[in-house]
C-alpha atoms as a PDB file:
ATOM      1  CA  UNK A   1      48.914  67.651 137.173  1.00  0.00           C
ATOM      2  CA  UNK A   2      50.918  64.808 136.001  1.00  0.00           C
ATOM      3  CA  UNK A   3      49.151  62.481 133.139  1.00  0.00           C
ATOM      4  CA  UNK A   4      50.444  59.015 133.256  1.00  0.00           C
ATOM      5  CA  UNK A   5      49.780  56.370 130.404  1.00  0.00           C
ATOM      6  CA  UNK A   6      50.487  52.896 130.606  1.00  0.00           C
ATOM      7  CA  UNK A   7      49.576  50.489 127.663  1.00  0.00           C
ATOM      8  CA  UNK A   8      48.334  46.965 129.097  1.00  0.00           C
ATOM      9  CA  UNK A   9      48.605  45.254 126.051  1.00  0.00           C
ATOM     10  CA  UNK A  10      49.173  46.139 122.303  1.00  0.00           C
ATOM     11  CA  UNK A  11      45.591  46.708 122.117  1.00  0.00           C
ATOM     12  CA  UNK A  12      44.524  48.080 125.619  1.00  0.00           C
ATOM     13  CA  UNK A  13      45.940  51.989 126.311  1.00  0.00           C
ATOM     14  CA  UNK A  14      45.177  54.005 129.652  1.00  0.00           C
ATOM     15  CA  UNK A  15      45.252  56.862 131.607  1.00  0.00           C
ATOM     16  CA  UNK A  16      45.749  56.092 135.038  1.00  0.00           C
ATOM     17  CA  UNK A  17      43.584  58.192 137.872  1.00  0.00           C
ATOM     18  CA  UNK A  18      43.920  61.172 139.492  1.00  0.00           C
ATOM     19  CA  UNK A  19      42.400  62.211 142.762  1.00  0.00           C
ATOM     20  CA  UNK A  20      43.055  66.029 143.354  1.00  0.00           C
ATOM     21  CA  UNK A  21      39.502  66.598 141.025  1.00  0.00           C
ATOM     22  CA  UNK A  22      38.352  62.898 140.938  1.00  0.00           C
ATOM     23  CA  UNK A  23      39.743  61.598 137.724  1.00  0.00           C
ATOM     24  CA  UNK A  24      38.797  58.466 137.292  1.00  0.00           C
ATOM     25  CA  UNK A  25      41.099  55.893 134.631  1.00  0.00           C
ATOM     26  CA  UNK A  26      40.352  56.138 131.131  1.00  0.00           C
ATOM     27  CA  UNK A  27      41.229  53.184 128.699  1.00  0.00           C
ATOM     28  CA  UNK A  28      41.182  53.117 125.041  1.00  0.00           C
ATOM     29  CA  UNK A  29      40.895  49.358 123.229  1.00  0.00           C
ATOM     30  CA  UNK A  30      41.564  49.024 119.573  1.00  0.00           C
ATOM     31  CA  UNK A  31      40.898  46.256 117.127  1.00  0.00           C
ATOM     32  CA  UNK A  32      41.985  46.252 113.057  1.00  0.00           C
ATOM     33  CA  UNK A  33      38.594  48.341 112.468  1.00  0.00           C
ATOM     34  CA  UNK A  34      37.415  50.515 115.029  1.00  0.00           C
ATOM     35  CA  UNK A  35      38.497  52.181 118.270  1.00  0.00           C
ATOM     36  CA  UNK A  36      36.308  52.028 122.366  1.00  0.00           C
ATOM     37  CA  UNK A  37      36.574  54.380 124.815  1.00  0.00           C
ATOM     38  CA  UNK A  38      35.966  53.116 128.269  1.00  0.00           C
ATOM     39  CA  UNK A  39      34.559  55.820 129.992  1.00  0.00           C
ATOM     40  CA  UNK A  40      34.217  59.395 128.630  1.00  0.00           C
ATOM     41  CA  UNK A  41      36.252  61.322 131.787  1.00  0.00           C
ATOM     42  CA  UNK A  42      35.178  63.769 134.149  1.00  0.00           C
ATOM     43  CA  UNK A  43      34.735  66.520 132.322  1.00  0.00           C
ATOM     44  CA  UNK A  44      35.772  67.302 128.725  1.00  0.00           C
ATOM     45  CA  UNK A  45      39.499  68.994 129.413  1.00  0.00           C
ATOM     46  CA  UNK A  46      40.087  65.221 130.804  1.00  0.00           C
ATOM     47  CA  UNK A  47      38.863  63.331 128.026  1.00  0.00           C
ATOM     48  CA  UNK A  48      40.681  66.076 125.808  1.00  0.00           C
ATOM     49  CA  UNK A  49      44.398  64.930 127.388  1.00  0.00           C
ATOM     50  CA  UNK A  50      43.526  61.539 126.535  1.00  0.00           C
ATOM     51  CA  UNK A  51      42.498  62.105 123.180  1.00  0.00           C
ATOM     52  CA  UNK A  52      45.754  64.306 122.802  1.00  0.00           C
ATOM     53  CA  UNK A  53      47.670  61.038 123.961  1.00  0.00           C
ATOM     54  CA  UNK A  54      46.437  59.029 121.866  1.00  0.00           C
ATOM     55  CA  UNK A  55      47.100  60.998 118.689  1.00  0.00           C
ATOM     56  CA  UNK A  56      50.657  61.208 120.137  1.00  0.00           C
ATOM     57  CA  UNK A  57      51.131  57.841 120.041  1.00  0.00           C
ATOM     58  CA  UNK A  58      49.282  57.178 116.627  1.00  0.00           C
ATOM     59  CA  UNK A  59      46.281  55.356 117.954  1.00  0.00           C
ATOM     60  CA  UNK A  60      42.980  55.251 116.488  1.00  0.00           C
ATOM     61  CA  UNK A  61      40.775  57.569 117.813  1.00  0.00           C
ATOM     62  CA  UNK A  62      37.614  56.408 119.180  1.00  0.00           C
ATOM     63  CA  UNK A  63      34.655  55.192 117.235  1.00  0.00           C
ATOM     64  CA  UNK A  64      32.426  54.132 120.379  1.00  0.00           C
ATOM     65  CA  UNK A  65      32.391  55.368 124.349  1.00  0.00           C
ATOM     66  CA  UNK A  66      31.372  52.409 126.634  1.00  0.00           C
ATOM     67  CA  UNK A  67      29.838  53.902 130.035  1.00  0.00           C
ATOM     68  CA  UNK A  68      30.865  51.862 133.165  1.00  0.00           C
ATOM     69  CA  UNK A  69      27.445  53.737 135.522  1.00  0.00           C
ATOM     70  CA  UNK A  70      26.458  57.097 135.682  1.00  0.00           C
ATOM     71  CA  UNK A  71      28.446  59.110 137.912  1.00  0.00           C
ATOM     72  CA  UNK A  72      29.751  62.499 137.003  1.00  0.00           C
ATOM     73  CA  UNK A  73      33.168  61.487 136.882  1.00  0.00           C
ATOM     74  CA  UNK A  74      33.031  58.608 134.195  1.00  0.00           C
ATOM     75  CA  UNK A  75      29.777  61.054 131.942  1.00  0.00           C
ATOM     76  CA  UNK A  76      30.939  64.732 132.033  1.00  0.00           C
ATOM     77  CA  UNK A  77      33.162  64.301 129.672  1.00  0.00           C
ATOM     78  CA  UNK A  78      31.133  62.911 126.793  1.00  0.00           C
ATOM     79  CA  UNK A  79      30.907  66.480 125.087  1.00  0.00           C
ATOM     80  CA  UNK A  80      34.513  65.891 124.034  1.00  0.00           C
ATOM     81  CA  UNK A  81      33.606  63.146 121.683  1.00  0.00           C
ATOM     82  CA  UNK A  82      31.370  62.723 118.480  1.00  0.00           C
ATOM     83  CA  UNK A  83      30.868  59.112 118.688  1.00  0.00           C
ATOM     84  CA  UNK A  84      27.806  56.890 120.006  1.00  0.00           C
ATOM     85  CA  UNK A  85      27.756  55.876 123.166  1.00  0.00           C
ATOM     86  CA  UNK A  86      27.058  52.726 124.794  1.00  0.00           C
ATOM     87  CA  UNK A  87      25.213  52.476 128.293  1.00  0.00           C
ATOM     88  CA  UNK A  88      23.143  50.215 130.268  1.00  0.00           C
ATOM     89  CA  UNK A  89      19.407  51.196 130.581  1.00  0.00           C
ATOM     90  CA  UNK A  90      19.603  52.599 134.161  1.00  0.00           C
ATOM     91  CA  UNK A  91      22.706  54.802 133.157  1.00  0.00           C
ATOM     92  CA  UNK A  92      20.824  56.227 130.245  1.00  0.00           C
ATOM     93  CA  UNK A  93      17.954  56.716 132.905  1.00  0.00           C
ATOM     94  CA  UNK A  94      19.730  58.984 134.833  1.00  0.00           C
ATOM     95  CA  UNK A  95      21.857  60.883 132.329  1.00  0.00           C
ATOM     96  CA  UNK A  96      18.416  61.363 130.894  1.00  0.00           C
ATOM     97  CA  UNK A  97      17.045  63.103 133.721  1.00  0.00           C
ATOM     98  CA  UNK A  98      20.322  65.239 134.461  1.00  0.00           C
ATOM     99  CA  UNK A  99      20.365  66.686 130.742  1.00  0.00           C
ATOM    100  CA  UNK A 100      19.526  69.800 131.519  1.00  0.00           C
ATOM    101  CA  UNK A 101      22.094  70.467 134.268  1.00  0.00           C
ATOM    102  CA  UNK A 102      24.055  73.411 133.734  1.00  0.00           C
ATOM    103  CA  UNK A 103      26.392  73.160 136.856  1.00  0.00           C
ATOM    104  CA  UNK A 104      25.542  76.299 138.523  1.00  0.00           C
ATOM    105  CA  UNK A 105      26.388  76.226 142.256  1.00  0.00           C
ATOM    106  CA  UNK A 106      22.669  76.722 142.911  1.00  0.00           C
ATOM    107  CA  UNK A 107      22.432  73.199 140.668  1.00  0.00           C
ATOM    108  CA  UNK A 108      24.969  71.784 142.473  1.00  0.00           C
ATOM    109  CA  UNK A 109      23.256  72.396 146.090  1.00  0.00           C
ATOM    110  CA  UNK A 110      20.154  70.686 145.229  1.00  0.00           C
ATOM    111  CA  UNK A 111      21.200  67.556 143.475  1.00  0.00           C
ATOM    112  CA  UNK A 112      23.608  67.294 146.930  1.00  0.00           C
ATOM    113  CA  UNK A 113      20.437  68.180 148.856  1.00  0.00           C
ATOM    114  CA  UNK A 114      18.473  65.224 146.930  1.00  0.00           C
ATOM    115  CA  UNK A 115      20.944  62.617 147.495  1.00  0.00           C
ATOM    116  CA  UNK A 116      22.176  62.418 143.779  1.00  0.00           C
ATOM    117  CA  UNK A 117      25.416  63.210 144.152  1.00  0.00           C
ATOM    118  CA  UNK A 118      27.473  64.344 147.364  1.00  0.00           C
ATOM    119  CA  UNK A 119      28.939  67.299 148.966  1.00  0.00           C
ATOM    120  CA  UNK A 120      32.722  65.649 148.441  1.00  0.00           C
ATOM    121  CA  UNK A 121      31.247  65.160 144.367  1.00  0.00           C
ATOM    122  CA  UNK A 122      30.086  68.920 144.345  1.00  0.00           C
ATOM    123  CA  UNK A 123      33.351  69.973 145.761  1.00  0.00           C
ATOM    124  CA  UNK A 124      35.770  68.084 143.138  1.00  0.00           C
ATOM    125  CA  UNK A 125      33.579  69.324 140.266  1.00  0.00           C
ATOM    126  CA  UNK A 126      34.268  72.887 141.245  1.00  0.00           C
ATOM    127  CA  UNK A 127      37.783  72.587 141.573  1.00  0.00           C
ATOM    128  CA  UNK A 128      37.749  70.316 138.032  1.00  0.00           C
ATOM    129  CA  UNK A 129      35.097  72.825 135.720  1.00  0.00           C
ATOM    130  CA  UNK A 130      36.541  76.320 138.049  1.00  0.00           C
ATOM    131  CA  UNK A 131      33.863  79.263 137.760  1.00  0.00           C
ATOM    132  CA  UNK A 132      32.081  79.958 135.882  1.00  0.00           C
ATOM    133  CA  UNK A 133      31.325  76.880 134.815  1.00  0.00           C
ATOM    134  CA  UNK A 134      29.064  75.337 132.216  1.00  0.00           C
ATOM    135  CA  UNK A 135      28.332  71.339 132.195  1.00  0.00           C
ATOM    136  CA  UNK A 136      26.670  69.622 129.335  1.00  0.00           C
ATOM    137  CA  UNK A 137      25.384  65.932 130.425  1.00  0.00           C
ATOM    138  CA  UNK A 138      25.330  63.937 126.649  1.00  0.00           C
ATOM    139  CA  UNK A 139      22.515  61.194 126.408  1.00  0.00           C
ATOM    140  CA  UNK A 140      23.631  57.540 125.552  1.00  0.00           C
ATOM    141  CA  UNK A 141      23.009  55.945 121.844  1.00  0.00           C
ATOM    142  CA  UNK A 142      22.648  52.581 121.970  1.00  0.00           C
ATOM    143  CA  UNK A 143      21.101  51.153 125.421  1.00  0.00           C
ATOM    144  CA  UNK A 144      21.742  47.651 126.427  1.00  0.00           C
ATOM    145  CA  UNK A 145      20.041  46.121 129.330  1.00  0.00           C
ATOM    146  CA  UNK A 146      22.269  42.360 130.344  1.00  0.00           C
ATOM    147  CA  UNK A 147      24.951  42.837 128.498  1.00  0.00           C
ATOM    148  CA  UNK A 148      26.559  43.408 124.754  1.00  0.00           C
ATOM    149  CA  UNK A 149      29.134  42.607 122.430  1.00  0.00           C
ATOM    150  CA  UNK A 150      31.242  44.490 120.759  1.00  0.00           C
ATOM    151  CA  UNK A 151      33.893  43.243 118.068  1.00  0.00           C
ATOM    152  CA  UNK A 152      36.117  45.912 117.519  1.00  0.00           C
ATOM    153  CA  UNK A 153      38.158  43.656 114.876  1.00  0.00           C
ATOM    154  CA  UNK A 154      40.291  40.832 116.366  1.00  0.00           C
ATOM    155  CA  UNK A 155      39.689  42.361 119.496  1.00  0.00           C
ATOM    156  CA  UNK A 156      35.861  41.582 121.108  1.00  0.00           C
ATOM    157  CA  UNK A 157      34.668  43.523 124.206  1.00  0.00           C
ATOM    158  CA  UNK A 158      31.721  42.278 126.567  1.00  0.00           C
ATOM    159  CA  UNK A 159      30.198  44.856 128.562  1.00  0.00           C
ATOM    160  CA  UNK A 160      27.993  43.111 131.630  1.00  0.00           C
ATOM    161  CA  UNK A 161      25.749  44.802 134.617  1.00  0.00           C
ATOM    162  CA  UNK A 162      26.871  43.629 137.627  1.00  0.00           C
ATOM    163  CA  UNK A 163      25.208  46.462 139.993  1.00  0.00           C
ATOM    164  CA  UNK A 164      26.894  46.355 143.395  1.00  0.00           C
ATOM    165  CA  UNK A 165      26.502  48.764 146.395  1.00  0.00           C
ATOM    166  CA  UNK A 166      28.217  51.738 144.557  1.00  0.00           C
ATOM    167  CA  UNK A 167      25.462  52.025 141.691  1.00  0.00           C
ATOM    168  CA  UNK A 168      22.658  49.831 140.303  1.00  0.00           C
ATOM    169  CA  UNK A 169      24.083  50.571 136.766  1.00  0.00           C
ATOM    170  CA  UNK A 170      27.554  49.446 137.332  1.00  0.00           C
ATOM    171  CA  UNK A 171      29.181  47.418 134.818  1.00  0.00           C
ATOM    172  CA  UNK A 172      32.430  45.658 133.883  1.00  0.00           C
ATOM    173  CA  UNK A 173      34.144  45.769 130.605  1.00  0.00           C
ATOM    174  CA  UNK A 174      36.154  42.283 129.825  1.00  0.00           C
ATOM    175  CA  UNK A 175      38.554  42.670 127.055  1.00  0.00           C
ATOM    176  CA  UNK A 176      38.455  38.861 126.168  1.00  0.00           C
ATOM    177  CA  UNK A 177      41.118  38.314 123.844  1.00  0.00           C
ATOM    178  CA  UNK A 178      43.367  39.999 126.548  1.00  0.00           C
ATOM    179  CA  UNK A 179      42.300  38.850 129.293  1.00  0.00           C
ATOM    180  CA  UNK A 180      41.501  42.258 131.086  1.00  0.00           C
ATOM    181  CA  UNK A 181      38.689  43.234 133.202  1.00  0.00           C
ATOM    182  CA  UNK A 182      37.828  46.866 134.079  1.00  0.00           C
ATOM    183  CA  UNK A 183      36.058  46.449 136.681  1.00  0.00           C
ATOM    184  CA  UNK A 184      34.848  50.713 136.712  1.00  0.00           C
ATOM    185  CA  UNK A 185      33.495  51.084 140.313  1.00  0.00           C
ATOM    186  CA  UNK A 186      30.959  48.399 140.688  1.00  0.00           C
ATOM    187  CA  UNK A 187      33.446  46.877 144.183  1.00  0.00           C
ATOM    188  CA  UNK A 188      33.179  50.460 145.852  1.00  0.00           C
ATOM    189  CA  UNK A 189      30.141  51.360 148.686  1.00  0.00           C
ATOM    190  CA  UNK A 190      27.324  53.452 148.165  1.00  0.00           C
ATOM    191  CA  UNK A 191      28.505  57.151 148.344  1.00  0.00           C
ATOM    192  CA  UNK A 192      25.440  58.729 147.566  1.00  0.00           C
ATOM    193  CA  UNK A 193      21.596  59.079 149.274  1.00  0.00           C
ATOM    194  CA  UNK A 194      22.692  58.181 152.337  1.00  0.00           C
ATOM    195  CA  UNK A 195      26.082  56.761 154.180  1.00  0.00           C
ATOM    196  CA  UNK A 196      28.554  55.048 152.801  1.00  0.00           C
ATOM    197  CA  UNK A 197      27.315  51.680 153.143  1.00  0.00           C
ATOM    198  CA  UNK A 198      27.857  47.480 151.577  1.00  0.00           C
ATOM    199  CA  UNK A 199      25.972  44.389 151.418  1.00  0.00           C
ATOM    200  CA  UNK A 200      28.245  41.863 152.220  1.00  0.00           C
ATOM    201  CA  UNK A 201      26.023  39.232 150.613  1.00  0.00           C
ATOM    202  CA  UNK A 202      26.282  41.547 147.658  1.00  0.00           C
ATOM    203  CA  UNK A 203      29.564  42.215 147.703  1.00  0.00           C
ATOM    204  CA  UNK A 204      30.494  38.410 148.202  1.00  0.00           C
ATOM    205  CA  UNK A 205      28.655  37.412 145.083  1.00  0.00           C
ATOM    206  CA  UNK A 206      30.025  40.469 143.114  1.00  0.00           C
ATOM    207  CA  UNK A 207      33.382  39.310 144.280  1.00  0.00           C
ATOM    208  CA  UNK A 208      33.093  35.734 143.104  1.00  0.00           C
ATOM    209  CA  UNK A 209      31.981  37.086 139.901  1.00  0.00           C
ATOM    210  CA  UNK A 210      34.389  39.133 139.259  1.00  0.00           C
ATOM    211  CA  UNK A 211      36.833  35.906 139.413  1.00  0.00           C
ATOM    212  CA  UNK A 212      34.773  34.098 137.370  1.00  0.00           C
ATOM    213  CA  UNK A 213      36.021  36.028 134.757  1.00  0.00           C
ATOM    214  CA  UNK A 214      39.544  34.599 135.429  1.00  0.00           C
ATOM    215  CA  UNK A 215      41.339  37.678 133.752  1.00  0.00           C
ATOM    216  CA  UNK A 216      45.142  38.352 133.457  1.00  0.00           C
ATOM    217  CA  UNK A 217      44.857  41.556 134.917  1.00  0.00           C
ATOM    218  CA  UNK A 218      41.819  43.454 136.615  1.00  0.00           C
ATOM    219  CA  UNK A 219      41.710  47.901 136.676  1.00  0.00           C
ATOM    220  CA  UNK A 220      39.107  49.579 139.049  1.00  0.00           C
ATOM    221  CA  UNK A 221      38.733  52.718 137.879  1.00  0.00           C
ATOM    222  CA  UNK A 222      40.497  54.813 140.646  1.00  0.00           C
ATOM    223  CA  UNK A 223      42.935  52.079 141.824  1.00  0.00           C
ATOM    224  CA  UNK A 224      46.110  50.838 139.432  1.00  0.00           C
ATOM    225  CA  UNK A 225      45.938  47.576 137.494  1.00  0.00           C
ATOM    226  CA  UNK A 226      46.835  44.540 139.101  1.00  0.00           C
ATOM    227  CA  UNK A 227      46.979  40.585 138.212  1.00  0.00           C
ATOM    228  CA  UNK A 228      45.223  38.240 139.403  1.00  0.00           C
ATOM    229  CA  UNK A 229      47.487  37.221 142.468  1.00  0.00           C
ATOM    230  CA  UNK A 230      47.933  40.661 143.449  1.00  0.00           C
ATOM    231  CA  UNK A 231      44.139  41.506 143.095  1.00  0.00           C
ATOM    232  CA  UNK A 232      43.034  38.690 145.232  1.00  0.00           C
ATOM    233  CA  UNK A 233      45.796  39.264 147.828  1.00  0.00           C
ATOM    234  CA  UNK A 234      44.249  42.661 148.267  1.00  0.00           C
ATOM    235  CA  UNK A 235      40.856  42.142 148.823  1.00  0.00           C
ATOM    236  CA  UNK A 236      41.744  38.943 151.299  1.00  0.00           C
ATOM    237  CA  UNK A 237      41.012  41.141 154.273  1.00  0.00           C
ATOM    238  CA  UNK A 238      37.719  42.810 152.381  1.00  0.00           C
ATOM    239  CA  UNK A 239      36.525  39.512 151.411  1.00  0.00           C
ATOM    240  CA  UNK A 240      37.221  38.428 155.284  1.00  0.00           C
ATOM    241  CA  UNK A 241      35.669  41.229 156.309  1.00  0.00           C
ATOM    242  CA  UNK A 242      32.423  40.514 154.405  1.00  0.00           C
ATOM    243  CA  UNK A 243      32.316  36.929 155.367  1.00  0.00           C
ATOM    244  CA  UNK A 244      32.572  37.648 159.340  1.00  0.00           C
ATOM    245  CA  UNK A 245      29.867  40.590 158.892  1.00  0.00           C
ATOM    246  CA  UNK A 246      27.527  37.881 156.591  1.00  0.00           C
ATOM    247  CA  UNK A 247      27.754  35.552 159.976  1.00  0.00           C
ATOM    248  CA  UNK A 248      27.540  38.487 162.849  1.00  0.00           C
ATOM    249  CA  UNK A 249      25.705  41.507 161.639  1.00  0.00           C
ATOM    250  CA  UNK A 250      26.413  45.157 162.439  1.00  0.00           C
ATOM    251  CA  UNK A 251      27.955  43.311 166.214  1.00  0.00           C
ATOM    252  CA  UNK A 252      31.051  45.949 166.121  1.00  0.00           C
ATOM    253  CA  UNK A 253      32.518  45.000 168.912  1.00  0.00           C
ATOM    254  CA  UNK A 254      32.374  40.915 167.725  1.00  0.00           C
ATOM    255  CA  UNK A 255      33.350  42.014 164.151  1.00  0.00           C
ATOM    256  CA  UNK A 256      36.091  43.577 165.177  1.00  0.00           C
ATOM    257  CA  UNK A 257      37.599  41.229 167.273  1.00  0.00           C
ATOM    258  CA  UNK A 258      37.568  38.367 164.059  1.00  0.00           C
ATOM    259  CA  UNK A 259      39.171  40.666 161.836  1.00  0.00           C
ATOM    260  CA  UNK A 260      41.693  41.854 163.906  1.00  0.00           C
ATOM    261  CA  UNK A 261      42.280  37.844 164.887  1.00  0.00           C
ATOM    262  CA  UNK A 262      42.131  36.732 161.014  1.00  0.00           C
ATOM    263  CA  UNK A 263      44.833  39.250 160.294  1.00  0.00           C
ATOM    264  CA  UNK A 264      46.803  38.794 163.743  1.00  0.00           C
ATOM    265  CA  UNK A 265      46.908  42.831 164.201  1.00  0.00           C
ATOM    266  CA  UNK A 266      45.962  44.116 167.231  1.00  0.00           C
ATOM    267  CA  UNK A 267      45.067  47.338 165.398  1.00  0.00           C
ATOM    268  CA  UNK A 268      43.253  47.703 162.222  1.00  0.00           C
ATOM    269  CA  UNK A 269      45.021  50.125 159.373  1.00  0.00           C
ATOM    270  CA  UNK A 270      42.610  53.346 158.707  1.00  0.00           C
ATOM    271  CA  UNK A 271      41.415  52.117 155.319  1.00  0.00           C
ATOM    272  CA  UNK A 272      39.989  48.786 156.493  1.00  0.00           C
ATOM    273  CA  UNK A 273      38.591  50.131 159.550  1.00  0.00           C
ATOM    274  CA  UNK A 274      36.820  52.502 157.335  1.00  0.00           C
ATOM    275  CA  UNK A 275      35.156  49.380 155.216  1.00  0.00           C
ATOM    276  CA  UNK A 276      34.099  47.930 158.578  1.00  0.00           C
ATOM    277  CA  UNK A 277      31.658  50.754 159.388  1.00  0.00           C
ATOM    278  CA  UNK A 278      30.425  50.398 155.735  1.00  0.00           C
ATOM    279  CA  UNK A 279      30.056  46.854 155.949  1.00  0.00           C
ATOM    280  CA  UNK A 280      28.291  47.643 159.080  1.00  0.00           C
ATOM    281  CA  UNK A 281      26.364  50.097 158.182  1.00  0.00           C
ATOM    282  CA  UNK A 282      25.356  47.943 155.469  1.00  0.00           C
ATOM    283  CA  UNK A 283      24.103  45.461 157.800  1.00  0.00           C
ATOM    284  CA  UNK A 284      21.898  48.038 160.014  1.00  0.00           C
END
């Protein structure tokens, strides 16, 4: 695998994604006193290579982990890391009940079975933990329920629920002083319990939250920064999307034919016709 790092600012380091086991970015934010972790990796050899990086470079290693949700890919790492950890009620909720997973296959089966995680999950924590395996899910320290504040000295980070269609417990983490929003997954569908699936009434007012924020630059946690411009450009045919599915329901055929319009294509490319079936599926 090939670890890239990229620093955003001169506080603001990360470690951009990778999708062969479902690493999701990892960023570490330092002030003049202390050191946050957002996100604690997918399992502890990932958190481990950032860690490594950052005593490379002479950072500060961390004094605090910040949990975007509760998926296995942003938690399973927290073993490789003494420090508290910050989460939002729900996450803590979860992680709670999942402390005594051990990550046997027979483990795995049943929490795909129960909707709490899916087949695709199961399949990129066996190729990231290999067998035998042995998972420790960490419990949070400090639980927050709207949102808190964390001054990390000259450098203050506000960590906000924001739920979405991906998990109730999603939040973003604003770097204020920097102007940098990580926005972890909250824009992504559901992917577990049931199809993948949005609200776009949800994903509409997540949206125009999200720009409320007016931040320089904006990182989803499995996607590569971008600015402002560049974010919005992307989502245009998303937001579209959403809007024309707000007005005409799960009516494929109709939906279709306003996107494809919107955009002048006379085809749609795979990834957006993808979101369409969520979207519609979400209106069902």
């Amino acid at each position: 695998m090939e670890h890239k790092f990229q620093e955003l600012s001169p506080h603001i380091l990360i470690m951009h994604a990778e999708h062969d086991t479902d690493r999701p970015i990892l960023a570490a934010i330092t002030g003049s006193r202390r050191t946050l972790l957002m996100d604690a990796g997918n399992s502890p050899a990932h958190a481990e290579l950032f860690r490594e990086e950052l005593a490379r470079r002479g950072w500060r290693q961390p004094d605090l982990l910040a949990l975007t949700h509760w998926h296995w890919d942003h938690t399973f790492g927290m073993t490789a890391g003494n420090v508290p950890v910050i989460a939002h009620e729900e996450t803590a909720r979860v992680l709670n009940r999942l402390a005594g997973l051990s990550g046997s296959d027979e483990e795995l089966e049943r929490l795909v079975q129960e909707g709490t995680i899916s087949e695709g999950s199961a399949e990129h924590i066996r190729l990231e933990y290999g067998s035998p395996r042995v998972i420790t899910v960490c419990t949070p320290d400090l639980i927050f329920n709207g949102s808190i504040t964390v001054d990390l000295g000259g450098v203050t980070c506000e960590l906000n629920h924001v739920g979405g269609d991906h998990s109730d417990d999603c939040c973003v983490l604003h770097v204020i002083e920097d102007k940098v929003l990580f926005l972890g997954d909250a824009l992504g569908p559901s992917v577990y319990g049931g199809p993948r699936r949005y609200s776009s009434t949800g994903f509409l007012k997540l949206l125009e939250r999200i720009y409320g924020y007016k931040a320089a630059l904006l990182v989803e946690s499995h996607g590569v920064p971008m600015t402002e411009e560049e974010f919005r450009a992307d989502l245009v045919p998303w937001e579209r999307l959403a809007r024309i599915v707000d007005v005409f329901g799960d009516n494929r055929e109709r939906v279709l034919l306003e996107l494809k319009a919107y955009l002048q294509l006379e085809e749609l490319p795979p990834g957006l016709l993808r979101s369409v079936e969520y979207f519609l599926e979400g209106a069902r």
